[in-house]
C-alpha atoms as a PDB file:
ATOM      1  CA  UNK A   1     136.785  81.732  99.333  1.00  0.00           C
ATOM      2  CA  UNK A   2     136.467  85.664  99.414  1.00  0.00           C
ATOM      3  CA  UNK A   3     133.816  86.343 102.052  1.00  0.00           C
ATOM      4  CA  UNK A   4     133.508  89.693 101.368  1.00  0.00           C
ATOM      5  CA  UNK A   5     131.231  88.608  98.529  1.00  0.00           C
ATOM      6  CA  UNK A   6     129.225  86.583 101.306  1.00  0.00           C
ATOM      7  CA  UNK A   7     125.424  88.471 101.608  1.00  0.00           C
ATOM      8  CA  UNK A   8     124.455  89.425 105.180  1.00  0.00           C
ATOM      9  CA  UNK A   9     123.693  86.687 107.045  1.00  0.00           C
ATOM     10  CA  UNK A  10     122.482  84.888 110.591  1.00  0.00           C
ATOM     11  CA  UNK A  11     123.376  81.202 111.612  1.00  0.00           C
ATOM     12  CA  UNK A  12     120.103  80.553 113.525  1.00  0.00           C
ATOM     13  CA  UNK A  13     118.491  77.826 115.814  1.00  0.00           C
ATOM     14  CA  UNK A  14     115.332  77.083 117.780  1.00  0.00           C
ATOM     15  CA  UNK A  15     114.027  74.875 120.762  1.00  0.00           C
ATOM     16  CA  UNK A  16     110.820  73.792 121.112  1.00  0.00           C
ATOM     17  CA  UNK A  17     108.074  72.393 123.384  1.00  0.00           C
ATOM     18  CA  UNK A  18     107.060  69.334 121.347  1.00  0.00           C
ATOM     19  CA  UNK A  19     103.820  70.511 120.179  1.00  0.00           C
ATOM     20  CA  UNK A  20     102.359  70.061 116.751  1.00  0.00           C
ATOM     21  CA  UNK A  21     102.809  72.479 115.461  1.00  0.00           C
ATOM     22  CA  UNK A  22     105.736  73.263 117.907  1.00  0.00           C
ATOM     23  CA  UNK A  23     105.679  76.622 120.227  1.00  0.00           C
ATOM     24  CA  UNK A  24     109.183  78.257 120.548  1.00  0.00           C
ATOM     25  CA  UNK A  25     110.932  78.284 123.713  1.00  0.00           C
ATOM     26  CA  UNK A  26     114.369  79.928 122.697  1.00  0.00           C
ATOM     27  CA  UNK A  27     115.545  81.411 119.186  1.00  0.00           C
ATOM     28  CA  UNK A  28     119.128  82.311 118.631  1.00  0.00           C
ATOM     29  CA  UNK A  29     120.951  83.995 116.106  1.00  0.00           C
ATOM     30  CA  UNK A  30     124.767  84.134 115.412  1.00  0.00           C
ATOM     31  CA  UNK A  31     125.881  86.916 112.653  1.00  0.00           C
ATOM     32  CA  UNK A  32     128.281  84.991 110.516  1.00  0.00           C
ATOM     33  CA  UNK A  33     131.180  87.518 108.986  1.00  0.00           C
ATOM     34  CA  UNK A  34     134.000  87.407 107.360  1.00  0.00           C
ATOM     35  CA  UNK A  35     134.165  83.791 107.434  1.00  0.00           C
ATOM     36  CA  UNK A  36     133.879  83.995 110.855  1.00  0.00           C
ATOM     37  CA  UNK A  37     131.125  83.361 113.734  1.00  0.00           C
ATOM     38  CA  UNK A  38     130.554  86.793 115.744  1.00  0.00           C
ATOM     39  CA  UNK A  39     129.567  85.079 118.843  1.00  0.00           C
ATOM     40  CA  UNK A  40     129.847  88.174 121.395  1.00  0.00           C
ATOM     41  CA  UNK A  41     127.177  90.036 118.519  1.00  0.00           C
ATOM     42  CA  UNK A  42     124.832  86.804 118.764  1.00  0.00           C
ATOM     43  CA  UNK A  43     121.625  87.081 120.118  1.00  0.00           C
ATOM     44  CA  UNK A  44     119.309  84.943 122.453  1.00  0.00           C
ATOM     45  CA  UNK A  45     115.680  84.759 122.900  1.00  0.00           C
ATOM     46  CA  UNK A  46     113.887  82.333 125.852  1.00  0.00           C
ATOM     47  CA  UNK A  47     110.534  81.887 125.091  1.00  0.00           C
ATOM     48  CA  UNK A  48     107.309  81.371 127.241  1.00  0.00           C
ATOM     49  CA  UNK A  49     105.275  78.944 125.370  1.00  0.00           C
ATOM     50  CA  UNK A  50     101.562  78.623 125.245  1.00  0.00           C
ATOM     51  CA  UNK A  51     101.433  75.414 125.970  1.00  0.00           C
ATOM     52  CA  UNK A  52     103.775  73.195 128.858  1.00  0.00           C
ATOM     53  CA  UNK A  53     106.780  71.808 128.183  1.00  0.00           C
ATOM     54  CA  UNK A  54     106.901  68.157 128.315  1.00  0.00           C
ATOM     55  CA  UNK A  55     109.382  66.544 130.187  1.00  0.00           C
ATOM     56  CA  UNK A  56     110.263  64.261 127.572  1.00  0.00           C
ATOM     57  CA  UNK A  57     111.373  67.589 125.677  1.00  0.00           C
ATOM     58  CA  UNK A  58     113.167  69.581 128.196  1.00  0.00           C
ATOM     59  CA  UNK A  59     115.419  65.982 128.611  1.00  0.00           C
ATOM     60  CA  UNK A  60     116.757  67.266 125.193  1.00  0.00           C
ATOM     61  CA  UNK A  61     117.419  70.801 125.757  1.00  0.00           C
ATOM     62  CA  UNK A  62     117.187  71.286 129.341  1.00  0.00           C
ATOM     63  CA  UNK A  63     114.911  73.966 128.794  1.00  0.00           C
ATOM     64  CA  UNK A  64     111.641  73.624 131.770  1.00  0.00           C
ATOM     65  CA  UNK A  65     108.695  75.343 132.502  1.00  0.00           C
ATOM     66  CA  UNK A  66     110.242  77.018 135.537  1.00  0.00           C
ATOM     67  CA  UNK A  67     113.257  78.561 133.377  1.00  0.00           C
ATOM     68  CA  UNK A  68     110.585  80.141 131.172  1.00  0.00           C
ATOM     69  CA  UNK A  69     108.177  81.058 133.366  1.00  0.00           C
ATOM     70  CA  UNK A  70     109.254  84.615 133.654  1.00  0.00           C
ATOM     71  CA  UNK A  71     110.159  85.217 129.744  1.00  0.00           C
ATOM     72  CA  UNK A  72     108.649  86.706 127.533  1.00  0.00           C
ATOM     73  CA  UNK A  73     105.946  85.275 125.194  1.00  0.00           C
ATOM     74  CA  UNK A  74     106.489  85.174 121.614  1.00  0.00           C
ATOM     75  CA  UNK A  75     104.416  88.458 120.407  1.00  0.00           C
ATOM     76  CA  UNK A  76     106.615  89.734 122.869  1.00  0.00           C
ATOM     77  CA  UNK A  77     109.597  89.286 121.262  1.00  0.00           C
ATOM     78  CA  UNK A  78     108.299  88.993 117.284  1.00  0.00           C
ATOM     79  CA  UNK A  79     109.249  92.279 115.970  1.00  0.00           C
ATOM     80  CA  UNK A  80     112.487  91.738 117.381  1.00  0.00           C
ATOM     81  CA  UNK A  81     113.380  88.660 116.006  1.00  0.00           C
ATOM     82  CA  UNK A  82     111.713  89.934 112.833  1.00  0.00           C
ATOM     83  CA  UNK A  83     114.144  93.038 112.711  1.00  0.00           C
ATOM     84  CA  UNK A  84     117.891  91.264 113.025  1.00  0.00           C
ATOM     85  CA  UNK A  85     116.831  88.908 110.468  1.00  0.00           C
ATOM     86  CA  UNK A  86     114.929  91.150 107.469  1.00  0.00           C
ATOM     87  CA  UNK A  87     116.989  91.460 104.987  1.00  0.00           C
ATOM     88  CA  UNK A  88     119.723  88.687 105.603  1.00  0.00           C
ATOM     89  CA  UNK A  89     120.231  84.936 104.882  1.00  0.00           C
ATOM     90  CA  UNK A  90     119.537  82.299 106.928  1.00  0.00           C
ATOM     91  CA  UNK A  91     121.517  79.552 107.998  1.00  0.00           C
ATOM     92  CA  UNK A  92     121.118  76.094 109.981  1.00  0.00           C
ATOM     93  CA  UNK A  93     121.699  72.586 109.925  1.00  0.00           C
ATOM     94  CA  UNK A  94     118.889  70.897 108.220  1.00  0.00           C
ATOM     95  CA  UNK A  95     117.386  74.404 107.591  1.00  0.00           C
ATOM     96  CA  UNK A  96     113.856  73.393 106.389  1.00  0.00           C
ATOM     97  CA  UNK A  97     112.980  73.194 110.363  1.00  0.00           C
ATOM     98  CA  UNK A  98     114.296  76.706 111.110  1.00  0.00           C
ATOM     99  CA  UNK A  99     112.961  77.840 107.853  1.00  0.00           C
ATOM    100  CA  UNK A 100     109.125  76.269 108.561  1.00  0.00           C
ATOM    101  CA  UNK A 101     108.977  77.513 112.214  1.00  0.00           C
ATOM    102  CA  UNK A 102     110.518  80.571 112.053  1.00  0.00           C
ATOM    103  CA  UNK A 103     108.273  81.030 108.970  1.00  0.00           C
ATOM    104  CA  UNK A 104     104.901  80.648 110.602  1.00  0.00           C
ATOM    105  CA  UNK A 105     105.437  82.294 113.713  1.00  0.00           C
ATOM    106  CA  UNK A 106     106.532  85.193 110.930  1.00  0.00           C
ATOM    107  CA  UNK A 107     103.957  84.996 108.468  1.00  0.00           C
ATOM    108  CA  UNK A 108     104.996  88.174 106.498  1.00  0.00           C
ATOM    109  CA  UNK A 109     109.206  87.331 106.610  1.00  0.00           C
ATOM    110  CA  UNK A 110     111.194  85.660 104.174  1.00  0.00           C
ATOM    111  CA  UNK A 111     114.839  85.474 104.158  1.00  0.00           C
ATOM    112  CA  UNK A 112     116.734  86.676 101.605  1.00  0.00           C
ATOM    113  CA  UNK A 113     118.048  82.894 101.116  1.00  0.00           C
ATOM    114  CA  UNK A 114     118.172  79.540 102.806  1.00  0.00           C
ATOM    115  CA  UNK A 115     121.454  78.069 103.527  1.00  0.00           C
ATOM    116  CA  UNK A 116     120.712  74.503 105.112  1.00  0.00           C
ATOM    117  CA  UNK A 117     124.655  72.876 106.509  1.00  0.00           C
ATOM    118  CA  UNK A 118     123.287  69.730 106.323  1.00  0.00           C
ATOM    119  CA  UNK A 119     122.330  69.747 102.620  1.00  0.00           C
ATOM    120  CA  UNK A 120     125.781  71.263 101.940  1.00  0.00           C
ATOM    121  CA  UNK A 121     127.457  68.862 104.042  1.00  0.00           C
ATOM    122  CA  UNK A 122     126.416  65.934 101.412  1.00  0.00           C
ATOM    123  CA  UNK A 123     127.380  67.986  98.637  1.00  0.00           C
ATOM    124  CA  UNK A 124     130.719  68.074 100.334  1.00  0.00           C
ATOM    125  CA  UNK A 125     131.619  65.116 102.135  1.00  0.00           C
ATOM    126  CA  UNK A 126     130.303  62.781  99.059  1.00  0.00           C
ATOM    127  CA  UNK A 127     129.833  59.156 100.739  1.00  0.00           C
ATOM    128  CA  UNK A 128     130.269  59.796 104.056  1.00  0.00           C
ATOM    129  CA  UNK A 129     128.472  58.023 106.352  1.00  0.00           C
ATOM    130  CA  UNK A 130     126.008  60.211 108.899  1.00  0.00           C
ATOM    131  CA  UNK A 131     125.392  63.521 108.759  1.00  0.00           C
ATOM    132  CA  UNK A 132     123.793  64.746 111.955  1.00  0.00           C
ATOM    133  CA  UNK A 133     125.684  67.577 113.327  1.00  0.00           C
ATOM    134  CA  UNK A 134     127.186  65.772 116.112  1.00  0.00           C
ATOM    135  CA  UNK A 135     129.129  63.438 113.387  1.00  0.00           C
ATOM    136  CA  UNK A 136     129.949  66.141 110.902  1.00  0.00           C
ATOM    137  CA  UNK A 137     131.309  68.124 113.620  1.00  0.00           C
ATOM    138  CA  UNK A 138     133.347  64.815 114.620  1.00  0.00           C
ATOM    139  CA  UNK A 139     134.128  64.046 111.281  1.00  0.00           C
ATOM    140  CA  UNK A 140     135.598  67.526 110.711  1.00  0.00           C
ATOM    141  CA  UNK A 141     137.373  67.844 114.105  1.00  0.00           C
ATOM    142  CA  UNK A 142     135.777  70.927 114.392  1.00  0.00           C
ATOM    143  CA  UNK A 143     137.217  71.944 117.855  1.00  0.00           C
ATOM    144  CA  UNK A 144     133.874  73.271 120.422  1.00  0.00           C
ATOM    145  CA  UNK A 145     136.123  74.270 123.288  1.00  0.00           C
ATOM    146  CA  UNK A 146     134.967  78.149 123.500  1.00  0.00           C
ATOM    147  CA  UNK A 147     130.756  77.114 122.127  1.00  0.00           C
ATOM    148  CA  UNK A 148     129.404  78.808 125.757  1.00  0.00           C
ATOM    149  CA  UNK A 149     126.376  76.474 126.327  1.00  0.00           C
ATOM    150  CA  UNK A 150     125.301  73.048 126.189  1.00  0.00           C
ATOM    151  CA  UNK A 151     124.345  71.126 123.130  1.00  0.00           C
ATOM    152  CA  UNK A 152     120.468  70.924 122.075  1.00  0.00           C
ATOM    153  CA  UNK A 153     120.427  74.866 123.414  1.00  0.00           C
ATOM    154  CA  UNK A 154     119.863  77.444 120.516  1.00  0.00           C
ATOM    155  CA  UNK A 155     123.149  79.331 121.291  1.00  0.00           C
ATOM    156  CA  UNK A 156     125.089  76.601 121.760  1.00  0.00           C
ATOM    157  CA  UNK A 157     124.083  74.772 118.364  1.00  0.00           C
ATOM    158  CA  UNK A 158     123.688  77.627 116.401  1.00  0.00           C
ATOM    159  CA  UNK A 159     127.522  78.313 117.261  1.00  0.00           C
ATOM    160  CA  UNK A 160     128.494  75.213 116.515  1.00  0.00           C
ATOM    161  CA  UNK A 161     126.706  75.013 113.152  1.00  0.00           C
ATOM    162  CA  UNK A 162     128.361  78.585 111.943  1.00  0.00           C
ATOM    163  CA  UNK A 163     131.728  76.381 112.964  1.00  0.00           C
ATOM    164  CA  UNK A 164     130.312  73.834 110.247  1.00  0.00           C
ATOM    165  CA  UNK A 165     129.788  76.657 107.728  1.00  0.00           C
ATOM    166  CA  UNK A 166     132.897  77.935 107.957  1.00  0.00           C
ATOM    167  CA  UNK A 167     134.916  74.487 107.305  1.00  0.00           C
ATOM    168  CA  UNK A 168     132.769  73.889 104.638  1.00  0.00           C
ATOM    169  CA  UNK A 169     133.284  76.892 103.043  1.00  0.00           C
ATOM    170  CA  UNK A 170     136.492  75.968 102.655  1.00  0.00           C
ATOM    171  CA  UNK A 171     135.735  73.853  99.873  1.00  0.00           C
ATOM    172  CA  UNK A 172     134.620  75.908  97.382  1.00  0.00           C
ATOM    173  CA  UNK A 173     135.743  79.287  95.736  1.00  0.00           C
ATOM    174  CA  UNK A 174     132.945  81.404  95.639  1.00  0.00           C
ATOM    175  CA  UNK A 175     129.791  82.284  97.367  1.00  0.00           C
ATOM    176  CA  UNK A 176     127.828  81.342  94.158  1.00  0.00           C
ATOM    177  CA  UNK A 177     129.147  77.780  94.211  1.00  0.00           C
ATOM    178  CA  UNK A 178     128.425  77.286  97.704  1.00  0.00           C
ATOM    179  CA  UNK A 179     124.628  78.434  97.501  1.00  0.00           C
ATOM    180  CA  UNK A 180     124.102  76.209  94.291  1.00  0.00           C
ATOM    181  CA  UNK A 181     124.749  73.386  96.771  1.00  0.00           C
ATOM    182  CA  UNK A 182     123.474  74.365  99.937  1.00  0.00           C
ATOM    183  CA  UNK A 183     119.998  75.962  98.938  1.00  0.00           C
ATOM    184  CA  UNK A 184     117.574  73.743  99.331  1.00  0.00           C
ATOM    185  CA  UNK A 185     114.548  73.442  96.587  1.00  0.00           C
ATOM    186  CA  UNK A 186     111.782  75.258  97.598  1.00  0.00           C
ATOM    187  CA  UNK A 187     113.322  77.933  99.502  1.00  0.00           C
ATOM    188  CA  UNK A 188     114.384  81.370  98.826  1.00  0.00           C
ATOM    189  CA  UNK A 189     118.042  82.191  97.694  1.00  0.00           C
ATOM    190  CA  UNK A 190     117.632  78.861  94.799  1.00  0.00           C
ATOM    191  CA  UNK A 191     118.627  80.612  91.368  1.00  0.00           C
ATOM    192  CA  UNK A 192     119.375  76.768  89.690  1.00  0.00           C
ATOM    193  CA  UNK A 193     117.702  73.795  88.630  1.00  0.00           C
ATOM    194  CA  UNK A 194     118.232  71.266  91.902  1.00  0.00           C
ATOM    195  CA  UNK A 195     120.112  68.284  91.461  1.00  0.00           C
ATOM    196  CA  UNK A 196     117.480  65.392  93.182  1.00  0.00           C
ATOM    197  CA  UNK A 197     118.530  64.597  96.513  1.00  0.00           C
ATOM    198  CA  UNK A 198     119.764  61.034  97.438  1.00  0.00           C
ATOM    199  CA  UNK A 199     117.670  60.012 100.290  1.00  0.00           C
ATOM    200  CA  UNK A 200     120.228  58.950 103.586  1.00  0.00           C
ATOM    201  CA  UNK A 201     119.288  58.421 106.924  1.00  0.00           C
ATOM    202  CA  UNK A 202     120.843  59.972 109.328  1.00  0.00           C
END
């Protein structure tokens, strides 16, 4: 794989407060480059949601009330969220979630492309059974020894999935390959005809 072919582009995750729709409570963003993570360029946002925080949710990522309660809302931090990300892909694990939230809290961004791990994953790893991120990264013995964080926090997760992208890229020889497989339909970056997807639970 020559990654200097590879567009710009940001390995992203977000945490929210359980809502529906959801409010963001943290957004991060990893530049991915030259095949590479750049976590000391990454960046972090904690959010202060409109609405509480259930505890039911901050038992998944840990994030309360009281860590929030002095961060900035989200029109706060919009246009700067909005201004790492013009003009690059996107990347996460089981994108369409990053994709829709980021989306609507955005109305007037769109990536330059969608690259969703999770979708490339079962391109990939053909029969494999379970492709959360916890198993692929198992199942790859991707090594999370230097991931600052804790799993189910933006930084942490967004880390981890660049970590993903990088050992999957490994199995193909050219950016164009790659995004035929890991676009999903729908969303920007698709130039081809999707294959349908086979429906696993995971």
């Amino acid at each position: 794989m020559n990654f200097s072919t590879w567009p710009p582009l940001f390995v992203v995750d977000v945490e929210g407060n359980g809502t529906s729709p959801p409010d963001l409570v943290e957004v991060a963003a990893i530049p991915f480059e030259k095949g590479e993570p750049q976590p000391d360029a990454a960046r972090t946002w904690l959010i202060r949601p409109t609405a509480p925080i259930p505890p039911r949710i901050s038992r998944i990522h840990g994030i309360t009330d009281e860590m929030t309660a002095e961060a900035p809302t989200w029109p706060e931090v919009a246009a700067e969220v909005q201004g790492l990300l013009d003009g690059a892909w996107i990347c996460a694990h089981s994108a369409n979630v990053e994709y829709s939230v980021l989306g609507r809290h955005m109305p007037d961004w769109k990536p330059e492309g969608v690259i969703d791990t999770l979708r490339l994953a079962r391109a990939t790893f053909r029969g494999h059974k379970g492709f959360g991120l916890d198993a692929l990264i198992s199942h790859a013995a991707i090594r999370l020894d230097d991931v600052a964080g804790t799993r189910h926090r933006a930084g942490y997760d967004a880390h981890a999935t660049a970590l993903l992208l990088r050992h999957l890229a490994a199995h193909y020889d050219t950016w164009e390959a790659l995004a035929a497989h890991a676009v999903p339909p729908g969303m920007p970056g698709l130039t081809r005809t999707p294959e349908p997807e086979e429906q696993t639970l995971w």
